[in-house]
N, C-alpha and C. Protein backbone atom coordinates (compact mmCIF):
# COMPACT_ATOMS: atom_id res chain seq x y z
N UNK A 1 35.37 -39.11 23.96
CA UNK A 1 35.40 -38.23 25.12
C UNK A 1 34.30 -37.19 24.99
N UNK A 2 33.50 -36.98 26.17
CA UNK A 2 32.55 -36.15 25.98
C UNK A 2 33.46 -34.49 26.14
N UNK A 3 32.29 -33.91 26.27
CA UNK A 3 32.35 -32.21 25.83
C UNK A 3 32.91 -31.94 27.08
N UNK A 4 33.42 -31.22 27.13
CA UNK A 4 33.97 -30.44 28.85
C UNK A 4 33.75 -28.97 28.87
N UNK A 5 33.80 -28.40 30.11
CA UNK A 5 33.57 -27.08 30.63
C UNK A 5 34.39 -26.44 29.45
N UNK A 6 36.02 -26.69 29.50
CA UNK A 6 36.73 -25.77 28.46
C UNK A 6 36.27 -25.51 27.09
N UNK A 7 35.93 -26.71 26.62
CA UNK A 7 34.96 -26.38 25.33
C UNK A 7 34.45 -25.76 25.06
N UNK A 8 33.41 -26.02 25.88
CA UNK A 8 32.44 -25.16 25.96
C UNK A 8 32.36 -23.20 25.89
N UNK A 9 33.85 -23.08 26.92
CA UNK A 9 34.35 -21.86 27.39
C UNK A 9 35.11 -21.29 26.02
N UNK A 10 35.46 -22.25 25.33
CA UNK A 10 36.28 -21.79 24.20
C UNK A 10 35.48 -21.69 23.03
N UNK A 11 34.69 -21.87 23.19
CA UNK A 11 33.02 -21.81 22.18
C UNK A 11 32.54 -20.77 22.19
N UNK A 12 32.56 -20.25 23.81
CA UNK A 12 31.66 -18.88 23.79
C UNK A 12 32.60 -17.82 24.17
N UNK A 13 33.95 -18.01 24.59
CA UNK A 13 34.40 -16.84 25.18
C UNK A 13 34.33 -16.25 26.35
N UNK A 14 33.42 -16.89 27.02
CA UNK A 14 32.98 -16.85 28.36
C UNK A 14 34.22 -17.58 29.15
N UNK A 15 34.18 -17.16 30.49
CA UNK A 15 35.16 -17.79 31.22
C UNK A 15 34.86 -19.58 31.57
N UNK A 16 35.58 -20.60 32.28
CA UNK A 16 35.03 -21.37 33.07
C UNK A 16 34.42 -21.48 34.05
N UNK A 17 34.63 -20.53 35.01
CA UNK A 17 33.99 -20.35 35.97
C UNK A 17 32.36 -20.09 35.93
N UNK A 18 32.28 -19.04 34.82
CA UNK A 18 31.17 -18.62 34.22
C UNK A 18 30.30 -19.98 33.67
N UNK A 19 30.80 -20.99 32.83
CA UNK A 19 30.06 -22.03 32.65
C UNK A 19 30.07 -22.66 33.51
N UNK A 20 30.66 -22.92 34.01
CA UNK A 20 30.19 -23.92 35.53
C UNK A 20 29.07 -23.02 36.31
N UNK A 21 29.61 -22.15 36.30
CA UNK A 21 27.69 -21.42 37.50
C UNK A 21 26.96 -21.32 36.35
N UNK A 22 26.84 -20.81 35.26
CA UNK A 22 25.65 -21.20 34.90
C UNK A 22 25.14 -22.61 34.65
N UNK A 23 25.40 -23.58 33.90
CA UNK A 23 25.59 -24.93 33.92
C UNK A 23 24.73 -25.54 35.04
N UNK A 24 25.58 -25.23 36.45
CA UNK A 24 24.59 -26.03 37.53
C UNK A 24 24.01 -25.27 37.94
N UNK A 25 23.45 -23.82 37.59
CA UNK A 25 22.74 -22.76 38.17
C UNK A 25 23.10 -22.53 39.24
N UNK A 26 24.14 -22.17 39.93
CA UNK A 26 24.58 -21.91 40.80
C UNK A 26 24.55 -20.31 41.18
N UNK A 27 24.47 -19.69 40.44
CA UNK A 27 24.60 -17.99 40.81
C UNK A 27 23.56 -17.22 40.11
N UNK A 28 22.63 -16.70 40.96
CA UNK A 28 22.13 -15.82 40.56
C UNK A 28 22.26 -14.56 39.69
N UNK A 29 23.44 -14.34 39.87
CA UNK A 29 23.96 -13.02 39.05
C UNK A 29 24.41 -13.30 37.35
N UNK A 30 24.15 -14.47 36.93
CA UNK A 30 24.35 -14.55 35.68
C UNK A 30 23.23 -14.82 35.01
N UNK A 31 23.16 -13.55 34.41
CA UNK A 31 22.16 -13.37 33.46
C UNK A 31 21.16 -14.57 32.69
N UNK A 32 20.36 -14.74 32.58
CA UNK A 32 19.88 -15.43 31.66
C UNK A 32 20.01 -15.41 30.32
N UNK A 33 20.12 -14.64 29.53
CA UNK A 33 20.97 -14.27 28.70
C UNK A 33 22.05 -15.67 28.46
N UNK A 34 23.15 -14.91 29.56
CA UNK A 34 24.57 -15.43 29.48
C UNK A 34 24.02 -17.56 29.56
N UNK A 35 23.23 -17.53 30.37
CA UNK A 35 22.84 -18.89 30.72
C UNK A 35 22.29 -19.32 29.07
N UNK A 36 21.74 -19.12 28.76
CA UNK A 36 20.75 -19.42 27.40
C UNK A 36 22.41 -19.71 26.47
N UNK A 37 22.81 -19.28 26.20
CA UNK A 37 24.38 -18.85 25.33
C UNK A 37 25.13 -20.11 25.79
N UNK A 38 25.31 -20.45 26.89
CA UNK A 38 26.00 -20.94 27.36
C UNK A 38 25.57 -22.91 27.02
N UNK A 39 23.87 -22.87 28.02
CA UNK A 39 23.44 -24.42 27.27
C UNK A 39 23.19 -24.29 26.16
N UNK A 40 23.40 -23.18 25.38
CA UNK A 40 22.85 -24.04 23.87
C UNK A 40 24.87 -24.41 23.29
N UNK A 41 25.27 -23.50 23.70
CA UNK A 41 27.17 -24.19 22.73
C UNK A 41 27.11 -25.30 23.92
N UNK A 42 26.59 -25.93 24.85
CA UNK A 42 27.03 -27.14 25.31
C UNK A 42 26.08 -28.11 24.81
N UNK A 43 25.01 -27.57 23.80
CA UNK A 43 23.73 -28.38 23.53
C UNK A 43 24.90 -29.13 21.88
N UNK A 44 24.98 -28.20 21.14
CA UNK A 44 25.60 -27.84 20.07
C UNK A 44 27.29 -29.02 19.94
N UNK A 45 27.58 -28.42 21.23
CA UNK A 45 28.90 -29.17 21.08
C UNK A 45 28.51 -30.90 21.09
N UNK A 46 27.53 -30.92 22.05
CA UNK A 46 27.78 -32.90 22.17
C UNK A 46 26.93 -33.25 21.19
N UNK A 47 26.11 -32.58 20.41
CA UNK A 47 25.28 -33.29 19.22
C UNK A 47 26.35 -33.51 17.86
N UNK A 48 27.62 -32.68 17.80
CA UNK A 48 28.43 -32.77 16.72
C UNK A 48 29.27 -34.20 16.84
N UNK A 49 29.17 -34.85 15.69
CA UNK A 49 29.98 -36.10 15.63
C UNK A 49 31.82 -35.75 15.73
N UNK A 50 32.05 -36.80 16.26
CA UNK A 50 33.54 -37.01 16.89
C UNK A 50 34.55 -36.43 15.19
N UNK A 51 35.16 -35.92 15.77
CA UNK A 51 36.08 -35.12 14.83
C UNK A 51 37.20 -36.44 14.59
């Protein structure tokens, strides 16, 4: 099973909502910053082998 939004969200602490707009770039108002943080724990998560 691949990586999902929650993962991801539970990786960074960030909400879901929050990874989903940044993710598909959907909102301007999230920082780049927050965006950078965000694809790299979704970069991070699917390169780790299956637990």
């Amino acid at each position: 099973m691949g990586v999902t939004i929650k993962d991801v969200a539970k990786r960074t602490g960030l909400s879901i909502t929050t990874i989903s707009l940044a993710l598909n770039k959907k909102e301007n108002r999230i920082p780049e910053k927050t965006r950078q943080i965000v694809e790299s724990a979704a970069q991070e998560l699917s390169q780790r082998p299956p637990a």
